[in-house]
C-alpha atoms as a PDB file:
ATOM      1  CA  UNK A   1     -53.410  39.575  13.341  1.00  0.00           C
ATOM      2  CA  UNK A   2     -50.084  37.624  12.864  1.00  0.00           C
ATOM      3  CA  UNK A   3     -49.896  34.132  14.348  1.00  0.00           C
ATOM      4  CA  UNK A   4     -46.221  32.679  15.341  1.00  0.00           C
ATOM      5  CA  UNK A   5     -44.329  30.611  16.965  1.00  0.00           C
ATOM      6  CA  UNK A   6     -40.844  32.224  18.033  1.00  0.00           C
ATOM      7  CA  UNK A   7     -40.025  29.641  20.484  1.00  0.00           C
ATOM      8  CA  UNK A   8     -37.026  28.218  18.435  1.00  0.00           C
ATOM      9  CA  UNK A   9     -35.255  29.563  14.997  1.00  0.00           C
ATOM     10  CA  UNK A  10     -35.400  28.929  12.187  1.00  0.00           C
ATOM     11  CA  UNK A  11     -37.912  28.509   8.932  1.00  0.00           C
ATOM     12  CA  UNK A  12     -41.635  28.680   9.881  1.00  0.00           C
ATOM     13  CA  UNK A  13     -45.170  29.963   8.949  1.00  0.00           C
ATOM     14  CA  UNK A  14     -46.901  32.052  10.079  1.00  0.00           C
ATOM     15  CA  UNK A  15     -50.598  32.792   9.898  1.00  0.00           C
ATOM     16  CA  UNK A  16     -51.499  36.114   9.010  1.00  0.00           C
ATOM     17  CA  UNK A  17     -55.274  36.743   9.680  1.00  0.00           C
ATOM     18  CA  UNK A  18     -57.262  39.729   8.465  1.00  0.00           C
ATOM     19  CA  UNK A  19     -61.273  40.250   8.245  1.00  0.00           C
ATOM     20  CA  UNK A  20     -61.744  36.979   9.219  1.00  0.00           C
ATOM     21  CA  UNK A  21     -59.378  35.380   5.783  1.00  0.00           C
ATOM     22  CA  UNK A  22     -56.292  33.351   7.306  1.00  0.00           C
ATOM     23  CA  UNK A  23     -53.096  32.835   4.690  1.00  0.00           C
ATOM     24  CA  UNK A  24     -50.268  31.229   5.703  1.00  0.00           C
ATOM     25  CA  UNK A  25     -46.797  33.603   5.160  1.00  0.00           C
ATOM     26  CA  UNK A  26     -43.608  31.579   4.974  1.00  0.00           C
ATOM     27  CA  UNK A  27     -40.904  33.517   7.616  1.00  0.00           C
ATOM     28  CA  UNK A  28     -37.072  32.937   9.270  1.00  0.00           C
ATOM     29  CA  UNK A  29     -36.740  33.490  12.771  1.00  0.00           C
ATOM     30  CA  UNK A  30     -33.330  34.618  13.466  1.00  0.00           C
ATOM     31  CA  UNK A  31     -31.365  33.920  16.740  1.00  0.00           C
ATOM     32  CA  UNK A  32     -31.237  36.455  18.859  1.00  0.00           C
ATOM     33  CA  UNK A  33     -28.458  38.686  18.722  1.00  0.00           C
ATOM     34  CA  UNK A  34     -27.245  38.528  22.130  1.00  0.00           C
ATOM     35  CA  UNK A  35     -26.209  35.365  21.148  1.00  0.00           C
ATOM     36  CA  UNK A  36     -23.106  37.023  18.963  1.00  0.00           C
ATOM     37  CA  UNK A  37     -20.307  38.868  19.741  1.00  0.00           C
ATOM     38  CA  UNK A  38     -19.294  41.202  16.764  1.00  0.00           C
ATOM     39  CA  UNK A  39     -16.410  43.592  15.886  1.00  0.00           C
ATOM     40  CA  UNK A  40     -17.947  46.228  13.735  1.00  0.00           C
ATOM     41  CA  UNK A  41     -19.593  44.241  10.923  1.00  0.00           C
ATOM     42  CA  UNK A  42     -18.051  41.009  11.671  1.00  0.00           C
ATOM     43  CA  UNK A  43     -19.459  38.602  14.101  1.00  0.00           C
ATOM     44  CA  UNK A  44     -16.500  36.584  16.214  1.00  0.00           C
ATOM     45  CA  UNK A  45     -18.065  34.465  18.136  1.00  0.00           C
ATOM     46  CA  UNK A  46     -21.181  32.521  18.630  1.00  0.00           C
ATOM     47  CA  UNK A  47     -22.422  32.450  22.651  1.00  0.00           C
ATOM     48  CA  UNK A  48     -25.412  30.050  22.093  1.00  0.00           C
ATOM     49  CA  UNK A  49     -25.718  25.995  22.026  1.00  0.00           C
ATOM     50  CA  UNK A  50     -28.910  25.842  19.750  1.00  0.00           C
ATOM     51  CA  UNK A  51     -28.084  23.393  16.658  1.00  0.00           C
ATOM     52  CA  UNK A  52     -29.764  25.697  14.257  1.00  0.00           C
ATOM     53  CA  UNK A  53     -28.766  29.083  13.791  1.00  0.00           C
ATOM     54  CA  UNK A  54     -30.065  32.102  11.545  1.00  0.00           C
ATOM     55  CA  UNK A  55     -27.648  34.645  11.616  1.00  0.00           C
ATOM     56  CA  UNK A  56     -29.510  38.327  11.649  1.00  0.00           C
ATOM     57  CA  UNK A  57     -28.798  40.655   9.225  1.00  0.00           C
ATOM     58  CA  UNK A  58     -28.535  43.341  11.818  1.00  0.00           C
ATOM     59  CA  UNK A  59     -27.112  43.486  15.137  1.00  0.00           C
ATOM     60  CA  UNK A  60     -26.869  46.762  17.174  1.00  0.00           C
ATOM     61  CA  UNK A  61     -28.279  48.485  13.985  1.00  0.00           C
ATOM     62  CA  UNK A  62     -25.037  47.134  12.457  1.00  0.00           C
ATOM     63  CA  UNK A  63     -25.023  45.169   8.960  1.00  0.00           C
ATOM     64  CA  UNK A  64     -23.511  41.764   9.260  1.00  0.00           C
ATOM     65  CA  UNK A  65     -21.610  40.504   6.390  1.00  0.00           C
ATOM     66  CA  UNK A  66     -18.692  38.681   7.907  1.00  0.00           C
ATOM     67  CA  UNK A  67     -18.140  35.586   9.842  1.00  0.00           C
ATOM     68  CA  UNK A  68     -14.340  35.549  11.729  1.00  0.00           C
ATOM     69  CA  UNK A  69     -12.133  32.584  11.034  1.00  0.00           C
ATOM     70  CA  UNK A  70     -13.493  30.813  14.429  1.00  0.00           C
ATOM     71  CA  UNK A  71     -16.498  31.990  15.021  1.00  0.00           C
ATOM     72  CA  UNK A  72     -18.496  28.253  15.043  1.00  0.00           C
ATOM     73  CA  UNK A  73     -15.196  25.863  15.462  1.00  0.00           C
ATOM     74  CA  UNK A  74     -15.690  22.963  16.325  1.00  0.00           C
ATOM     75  CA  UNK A  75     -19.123  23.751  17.856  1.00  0.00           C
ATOM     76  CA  UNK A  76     -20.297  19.794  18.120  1.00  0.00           C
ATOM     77  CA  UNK A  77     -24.521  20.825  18.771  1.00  0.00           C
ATOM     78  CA  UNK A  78     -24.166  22.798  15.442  1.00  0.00           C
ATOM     79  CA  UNK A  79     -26.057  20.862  12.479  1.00  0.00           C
ATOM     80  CA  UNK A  80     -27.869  23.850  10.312  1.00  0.00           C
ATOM     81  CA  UNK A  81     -26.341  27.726   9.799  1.00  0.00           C
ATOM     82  CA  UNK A  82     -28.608  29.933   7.280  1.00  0.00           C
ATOM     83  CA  UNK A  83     -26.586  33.082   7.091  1.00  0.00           C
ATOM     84  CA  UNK A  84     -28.259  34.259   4.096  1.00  0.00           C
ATOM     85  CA  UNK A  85     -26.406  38.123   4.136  1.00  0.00           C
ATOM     86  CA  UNK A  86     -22.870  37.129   4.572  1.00  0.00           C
ATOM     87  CA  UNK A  87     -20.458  38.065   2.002  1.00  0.00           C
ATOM     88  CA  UNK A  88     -17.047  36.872   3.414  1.00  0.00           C
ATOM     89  CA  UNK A  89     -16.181  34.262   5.897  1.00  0.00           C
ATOM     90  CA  UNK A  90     -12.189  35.447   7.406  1.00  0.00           C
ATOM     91  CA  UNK A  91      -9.743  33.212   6.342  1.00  0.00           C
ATOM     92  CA  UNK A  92      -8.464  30.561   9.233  1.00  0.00           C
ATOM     93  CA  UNK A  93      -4.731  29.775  10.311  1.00  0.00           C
ATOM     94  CA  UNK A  94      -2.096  26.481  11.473  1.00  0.00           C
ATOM     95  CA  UNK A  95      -0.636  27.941  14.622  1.00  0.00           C
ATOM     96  CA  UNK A  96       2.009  25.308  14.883  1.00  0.00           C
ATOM     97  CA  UNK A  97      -0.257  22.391  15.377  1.00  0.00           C
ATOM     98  CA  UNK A  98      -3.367  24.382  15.953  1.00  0.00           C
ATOM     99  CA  UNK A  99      -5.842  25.764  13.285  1.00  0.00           C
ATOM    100  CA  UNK A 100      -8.628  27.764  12.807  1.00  0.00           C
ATOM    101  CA  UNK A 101     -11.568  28.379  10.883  1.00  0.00           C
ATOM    102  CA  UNK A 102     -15.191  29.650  11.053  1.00  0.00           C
ATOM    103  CA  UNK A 103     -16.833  25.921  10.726  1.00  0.00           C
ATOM    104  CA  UNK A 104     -13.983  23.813  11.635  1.00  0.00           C
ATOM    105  CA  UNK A 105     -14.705  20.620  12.980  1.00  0.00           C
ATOM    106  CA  UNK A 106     -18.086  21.080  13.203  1.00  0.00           C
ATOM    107  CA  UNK A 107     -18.785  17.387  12.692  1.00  0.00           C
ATOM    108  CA  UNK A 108     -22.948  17.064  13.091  1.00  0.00           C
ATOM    109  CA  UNK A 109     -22.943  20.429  10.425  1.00  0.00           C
ATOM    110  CA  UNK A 110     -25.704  19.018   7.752  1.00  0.00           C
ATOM    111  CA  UNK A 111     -26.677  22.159   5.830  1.00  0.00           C
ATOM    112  CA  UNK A 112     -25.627  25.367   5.305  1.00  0.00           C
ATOM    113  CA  UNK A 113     -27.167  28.276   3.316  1.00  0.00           C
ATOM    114  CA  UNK A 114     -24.349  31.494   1.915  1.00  0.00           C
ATOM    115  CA  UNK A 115     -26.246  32.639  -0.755  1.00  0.00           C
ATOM    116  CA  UNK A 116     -24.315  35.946  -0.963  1.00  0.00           C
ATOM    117  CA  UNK A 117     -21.152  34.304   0.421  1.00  0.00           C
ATOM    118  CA  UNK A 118     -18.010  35.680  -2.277  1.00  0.00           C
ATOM    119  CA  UNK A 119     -15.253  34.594  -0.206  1.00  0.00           C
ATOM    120  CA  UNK A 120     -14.620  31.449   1.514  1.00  0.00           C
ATOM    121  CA  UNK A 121     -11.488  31.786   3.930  1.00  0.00           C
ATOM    122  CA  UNK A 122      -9.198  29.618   4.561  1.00  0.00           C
ATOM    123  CA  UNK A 123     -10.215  25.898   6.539  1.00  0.00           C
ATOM    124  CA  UNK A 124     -13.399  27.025   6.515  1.00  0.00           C
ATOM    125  CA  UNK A 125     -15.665  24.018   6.627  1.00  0.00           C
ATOM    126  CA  UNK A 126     -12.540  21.437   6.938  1.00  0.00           C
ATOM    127  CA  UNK A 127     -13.368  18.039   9.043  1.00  0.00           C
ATOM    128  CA  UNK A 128     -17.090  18.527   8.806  1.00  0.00           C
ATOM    129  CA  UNK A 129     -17.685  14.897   8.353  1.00  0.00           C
ATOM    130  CA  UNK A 130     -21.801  15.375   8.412  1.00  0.00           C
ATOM    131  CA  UNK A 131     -21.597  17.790   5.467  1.00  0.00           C
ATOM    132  CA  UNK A 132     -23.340  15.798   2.091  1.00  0.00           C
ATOM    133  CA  UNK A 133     -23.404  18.550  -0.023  1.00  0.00           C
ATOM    134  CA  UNK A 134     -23.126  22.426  -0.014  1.00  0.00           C
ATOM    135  CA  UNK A 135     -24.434  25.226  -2.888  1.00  0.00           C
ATOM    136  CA  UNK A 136     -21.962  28.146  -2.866  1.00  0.00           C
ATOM    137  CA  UNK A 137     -23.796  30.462  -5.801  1.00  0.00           C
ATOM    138  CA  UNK A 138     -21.908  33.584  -5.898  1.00  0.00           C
ATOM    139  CA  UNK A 139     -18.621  31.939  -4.385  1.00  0.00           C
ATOM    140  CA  UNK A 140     -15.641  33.678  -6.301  1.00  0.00           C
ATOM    141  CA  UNK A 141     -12.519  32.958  -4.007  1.00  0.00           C
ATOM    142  CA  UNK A 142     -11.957  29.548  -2.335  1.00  0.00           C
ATOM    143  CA  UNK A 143      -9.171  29.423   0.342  1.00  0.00           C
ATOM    144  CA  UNK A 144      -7.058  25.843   1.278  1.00  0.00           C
ATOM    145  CA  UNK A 145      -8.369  22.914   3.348  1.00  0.00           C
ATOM    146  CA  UNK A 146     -11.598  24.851   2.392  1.00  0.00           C
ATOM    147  CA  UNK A 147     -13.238  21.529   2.255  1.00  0.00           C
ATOM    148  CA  UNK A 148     -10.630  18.874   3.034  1.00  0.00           C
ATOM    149  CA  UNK A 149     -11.107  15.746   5.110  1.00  0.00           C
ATOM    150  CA  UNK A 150     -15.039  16.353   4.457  1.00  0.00           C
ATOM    151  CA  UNK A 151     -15.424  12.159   4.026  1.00  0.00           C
ATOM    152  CA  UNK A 152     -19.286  12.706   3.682  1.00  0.00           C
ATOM    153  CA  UNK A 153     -19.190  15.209   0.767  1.00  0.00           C
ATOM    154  CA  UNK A 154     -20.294  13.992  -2.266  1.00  0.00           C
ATOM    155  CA  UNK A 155     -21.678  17.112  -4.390  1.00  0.00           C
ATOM    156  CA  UNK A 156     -20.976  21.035  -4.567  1.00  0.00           C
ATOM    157  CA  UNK A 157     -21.395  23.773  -6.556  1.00  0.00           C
ATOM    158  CA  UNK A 158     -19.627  26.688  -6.890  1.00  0.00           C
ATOM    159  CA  UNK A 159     -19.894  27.629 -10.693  1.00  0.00           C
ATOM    160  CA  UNK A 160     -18.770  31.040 -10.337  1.00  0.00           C
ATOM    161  CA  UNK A 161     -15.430  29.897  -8.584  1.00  0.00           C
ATOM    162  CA  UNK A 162     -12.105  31.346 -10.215  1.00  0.00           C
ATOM    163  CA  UNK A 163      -9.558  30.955  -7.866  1.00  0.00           C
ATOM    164  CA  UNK A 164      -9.366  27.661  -5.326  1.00  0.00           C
ATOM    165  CA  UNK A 165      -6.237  27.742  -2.956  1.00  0.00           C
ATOM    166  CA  UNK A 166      -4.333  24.325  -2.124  1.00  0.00           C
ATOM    167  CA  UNK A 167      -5.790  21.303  -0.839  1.00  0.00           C
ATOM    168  CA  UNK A 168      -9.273  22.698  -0.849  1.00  0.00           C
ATOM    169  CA  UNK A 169     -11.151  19.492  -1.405  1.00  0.00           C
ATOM    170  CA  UNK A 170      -8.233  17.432  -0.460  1.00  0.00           C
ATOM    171  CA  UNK A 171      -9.561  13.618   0.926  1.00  0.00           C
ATOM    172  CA  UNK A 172     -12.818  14.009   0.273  1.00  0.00           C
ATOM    173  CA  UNK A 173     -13.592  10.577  -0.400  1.00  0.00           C
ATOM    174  CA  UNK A 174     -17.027  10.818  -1.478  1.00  0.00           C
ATOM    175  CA  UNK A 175     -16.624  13.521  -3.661  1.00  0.00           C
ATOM    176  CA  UNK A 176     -17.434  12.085  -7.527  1.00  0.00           C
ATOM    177  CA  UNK A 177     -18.130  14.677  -9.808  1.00  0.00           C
ATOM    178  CA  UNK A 178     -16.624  18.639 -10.271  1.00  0.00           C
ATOM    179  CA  UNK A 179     -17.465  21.118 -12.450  1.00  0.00           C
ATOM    180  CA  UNK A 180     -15.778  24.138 -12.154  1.00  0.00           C
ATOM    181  CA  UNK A 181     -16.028  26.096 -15.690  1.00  0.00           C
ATOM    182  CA  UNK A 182     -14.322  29.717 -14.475  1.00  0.00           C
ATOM    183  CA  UNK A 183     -10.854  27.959 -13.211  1.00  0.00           C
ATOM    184  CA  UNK A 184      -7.496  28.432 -15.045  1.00  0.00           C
ATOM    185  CA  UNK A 185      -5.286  26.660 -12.106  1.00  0.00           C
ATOM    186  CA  UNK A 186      -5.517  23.930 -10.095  1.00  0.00           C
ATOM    187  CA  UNK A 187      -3.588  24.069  -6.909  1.00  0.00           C
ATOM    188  CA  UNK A 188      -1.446  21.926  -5.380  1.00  0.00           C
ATOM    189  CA  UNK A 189      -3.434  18.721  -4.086  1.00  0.00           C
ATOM    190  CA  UNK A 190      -6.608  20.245  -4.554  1.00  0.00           C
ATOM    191  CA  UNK A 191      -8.100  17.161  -5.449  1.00  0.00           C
ATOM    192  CA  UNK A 192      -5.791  14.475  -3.749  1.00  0.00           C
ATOM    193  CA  UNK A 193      -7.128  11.632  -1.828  1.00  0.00           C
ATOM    194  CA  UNK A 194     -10.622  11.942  -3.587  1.00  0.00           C
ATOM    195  CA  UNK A 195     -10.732   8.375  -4.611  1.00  0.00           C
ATOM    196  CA  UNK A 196     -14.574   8.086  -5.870  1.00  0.00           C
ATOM    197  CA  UNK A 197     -13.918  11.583  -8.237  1.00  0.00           C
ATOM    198  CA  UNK A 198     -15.142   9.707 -11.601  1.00  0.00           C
ATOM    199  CA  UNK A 199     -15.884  13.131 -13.557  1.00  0.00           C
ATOM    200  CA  UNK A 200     -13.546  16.172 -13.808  1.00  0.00           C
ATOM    201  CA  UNK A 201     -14.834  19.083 -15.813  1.00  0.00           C
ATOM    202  CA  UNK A 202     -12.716  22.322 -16.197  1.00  0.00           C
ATOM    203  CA  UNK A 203     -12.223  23.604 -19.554  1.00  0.00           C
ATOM    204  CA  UNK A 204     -10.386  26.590 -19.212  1.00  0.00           C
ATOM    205  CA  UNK A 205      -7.790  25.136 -16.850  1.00  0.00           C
ATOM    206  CA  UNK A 206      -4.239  25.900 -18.126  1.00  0.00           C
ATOM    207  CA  UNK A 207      -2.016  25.179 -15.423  1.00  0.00           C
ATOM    208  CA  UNK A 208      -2.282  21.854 -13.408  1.00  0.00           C
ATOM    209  CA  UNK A 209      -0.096  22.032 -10.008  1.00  0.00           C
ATOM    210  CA  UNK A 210       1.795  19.221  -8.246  1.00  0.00           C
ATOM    211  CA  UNK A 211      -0.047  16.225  -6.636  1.00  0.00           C
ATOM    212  CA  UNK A 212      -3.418  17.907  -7.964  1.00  0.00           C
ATOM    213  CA  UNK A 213      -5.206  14.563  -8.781  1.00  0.00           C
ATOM    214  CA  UNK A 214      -3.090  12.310  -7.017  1.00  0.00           C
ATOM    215  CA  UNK A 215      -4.905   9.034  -5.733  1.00  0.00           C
ATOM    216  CA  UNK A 216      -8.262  10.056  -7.364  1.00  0.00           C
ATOM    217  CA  UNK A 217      -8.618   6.084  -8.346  1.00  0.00           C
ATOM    218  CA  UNK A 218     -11.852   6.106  -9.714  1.00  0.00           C
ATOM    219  CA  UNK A 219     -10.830   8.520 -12.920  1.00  0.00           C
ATOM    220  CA  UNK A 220     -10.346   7.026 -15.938  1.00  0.00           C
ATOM    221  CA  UNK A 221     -10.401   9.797 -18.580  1.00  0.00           C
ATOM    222  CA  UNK A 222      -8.436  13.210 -19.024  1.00  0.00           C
ATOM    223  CA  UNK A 223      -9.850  15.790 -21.172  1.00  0.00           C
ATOM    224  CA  UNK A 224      -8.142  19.084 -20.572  1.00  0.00           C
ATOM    225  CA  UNK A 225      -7.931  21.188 -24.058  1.00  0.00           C
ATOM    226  CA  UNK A 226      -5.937  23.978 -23.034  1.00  0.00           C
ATOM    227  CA  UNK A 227      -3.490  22.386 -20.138  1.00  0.00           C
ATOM    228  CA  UNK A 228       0.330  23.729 -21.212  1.00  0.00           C
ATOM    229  CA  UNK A 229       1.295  22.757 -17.653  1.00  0.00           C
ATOM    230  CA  UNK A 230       1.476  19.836 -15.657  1.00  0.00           C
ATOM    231  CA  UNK A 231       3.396  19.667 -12.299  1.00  0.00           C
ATOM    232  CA  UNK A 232       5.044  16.772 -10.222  1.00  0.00           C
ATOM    233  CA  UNK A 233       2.549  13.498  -9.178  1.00  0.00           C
ATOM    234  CA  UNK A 234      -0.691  15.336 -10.676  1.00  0.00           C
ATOM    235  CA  UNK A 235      -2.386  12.219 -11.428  1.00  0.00           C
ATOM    236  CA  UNK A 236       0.580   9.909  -9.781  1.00  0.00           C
ATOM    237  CA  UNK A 237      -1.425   6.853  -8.266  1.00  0.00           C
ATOM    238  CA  UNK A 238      -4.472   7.042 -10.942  1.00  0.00           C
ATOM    239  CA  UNK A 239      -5.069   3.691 -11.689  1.00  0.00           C
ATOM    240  CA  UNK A 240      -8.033   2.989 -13.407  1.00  0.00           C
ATOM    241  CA  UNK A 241      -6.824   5.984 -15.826  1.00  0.00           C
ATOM    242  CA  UNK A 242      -6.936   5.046 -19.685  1.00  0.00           C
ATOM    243  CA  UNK A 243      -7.578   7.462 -21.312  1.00  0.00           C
ATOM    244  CA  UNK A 244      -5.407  11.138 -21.814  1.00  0.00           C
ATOM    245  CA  UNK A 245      -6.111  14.043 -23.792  1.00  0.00           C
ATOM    246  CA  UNK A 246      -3.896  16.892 -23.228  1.00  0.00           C
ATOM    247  CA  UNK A 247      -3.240  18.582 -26.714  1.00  0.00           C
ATOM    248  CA  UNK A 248      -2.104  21.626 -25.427  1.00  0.00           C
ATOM    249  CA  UNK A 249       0.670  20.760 -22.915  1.00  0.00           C
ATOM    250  CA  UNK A 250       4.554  21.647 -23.224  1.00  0.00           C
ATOM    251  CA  UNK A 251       5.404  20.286 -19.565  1.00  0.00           C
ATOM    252  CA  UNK A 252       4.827  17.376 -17.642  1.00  0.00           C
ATOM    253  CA  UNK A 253       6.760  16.591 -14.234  1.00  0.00           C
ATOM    254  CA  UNK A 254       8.210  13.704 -13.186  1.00  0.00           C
ATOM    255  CA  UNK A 255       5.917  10.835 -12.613  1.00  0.00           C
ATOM    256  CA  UNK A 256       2.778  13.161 -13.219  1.00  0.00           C
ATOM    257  CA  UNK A 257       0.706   9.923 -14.702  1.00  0.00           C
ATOM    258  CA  UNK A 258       2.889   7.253 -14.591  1.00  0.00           C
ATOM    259  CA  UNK A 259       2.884   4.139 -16.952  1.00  0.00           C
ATOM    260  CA  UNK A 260      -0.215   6.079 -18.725  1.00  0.00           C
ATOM    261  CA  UNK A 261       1.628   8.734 -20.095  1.00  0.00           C
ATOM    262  CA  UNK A 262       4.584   6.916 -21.254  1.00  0.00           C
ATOM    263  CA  UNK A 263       2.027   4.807 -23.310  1.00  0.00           C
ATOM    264  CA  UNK A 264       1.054   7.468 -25.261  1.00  0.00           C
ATOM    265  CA  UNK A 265       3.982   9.881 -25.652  1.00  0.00           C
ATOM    266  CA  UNK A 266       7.040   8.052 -24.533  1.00  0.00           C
ATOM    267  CA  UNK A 267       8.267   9.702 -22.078  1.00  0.00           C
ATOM    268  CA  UNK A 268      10.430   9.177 -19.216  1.00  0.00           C
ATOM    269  CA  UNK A 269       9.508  11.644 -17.071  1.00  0.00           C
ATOM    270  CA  UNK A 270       6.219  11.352 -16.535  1.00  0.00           C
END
């Protein structure tokens, strides 16, 4: 006999009883999937109001391993998703003043669970101001504004990350440590705004786009081995940084680090 409570979603036990011995079985009670709309193996849109959500991994006898780019926006009862099969979240759009993405806005999001999740569209989880941290394991691809204006956010990790798009974690003021040992570029203002980002580790980084670390205040150190390429502003507005070891790099733009780099290499231009 199985014992269980399927009156809401979401993590539970249950107690399985058999010749009289009782154990206690740890399950996850999806929603139910009249509560999604879905184009072949993509669900695009979410019909329910519950502020937890398990997201099947069948509906109709169809595998689900998308989200679409608004599937959850700015859904305002939504504060826990555990979509444990889903590979690729659809990248969002600006149309003209409007945008779009699968969690935007969704300000009372807490926690979030994309085990499998590989690609992470475009504005994806921008403005969720609620959101402390987030574990992206097998995250390869990271579109723009993935994370920006996220003023809660103060740890991820996305280890297996080689390609972020612009402004991913831009204003992010909470944010104070990134590791990110599979990147080779940094996009333009991926980083800016993040004024409590103290630690900055990415050794294989090579290229280092425009406005990149601009008004990270709290940084102090530089310590990128194989940089060749610095654009305009990278670490313009910087000022607590001392200390600048770049050993590799044949360009800097104009006013890249400021009064710091003309210390120690005398130039103009930066």
């Amino acid at each position: 006999m199985i014992s269980l409570n399927t009156s809401s979603v979401g993590e539970k036990n249950a107690i399985v009883t058999y010749m009289g011995i009782s154990t206690t079985v740890p399950v996850l009670v999806c929603t139910p999937t009249s509560s999604f709309k879905i184009k072949s193996s993509t669900i695009i849109s979410y019909l329910g109001s519950d502020n937890i959500v398990v997201i099947p991994r069948y509906i109709n006898n169809i595998e689900i391993t998308t989200l679409g780019n608004s599937v959850f926006q700015e859904n305002r009862n939504l504060k826990k998703v555990i979509a444990n099969n889903i590979v690729t979240i659809e990248n969002g759009n600006r149309i003209g003043s409007n945008y779009q993405g699968a969690f935007l806005d969704c300000v009372n999001l807490a926690s979030i669970s994309l085990p499998k999740a590989i690609f992470i569209g475009d504005f994806t989880f921008s403005g969720n101001t609620n959101l402390a941290s987030i574990i992206l394991p097998n995250a390869v691809s990271i579109g723009c504004n993935t994370f920006s204006y996220n003023i809660n956010l103060n740890s991820i990790s996305i280890i297996k990350a080689t390609s972020i798009d612009s402004e991913a974690f831009s204003y992010n003021i909470k944010l104070n440590s990134i590791f990110l040992p599979n990147i080779t570029t940094i996009k333009f203002k991926t980083f800016v705004g993040c004024s409590s980002l103290a630690s900055v580790i990415i050794p294989e980084v090579i290229s280092i786009e425009d406005n990149a670390f601009q008004e990270c205040k709290k940084l102090t150190s530089i310590l990128f081995p194989n940089v060749t390429s610095i654009g305009y502003a990278a670490f313009a507005g910087n000022t607590n940084l001392t200390s600048i070891s770049i050993p590799k790099v044949t360009y800097i733009g104009l006013a890249s680090i400021a009064i710091n780099l003309r210390k120690t290499y005398g130039t103009q231009n930066a």
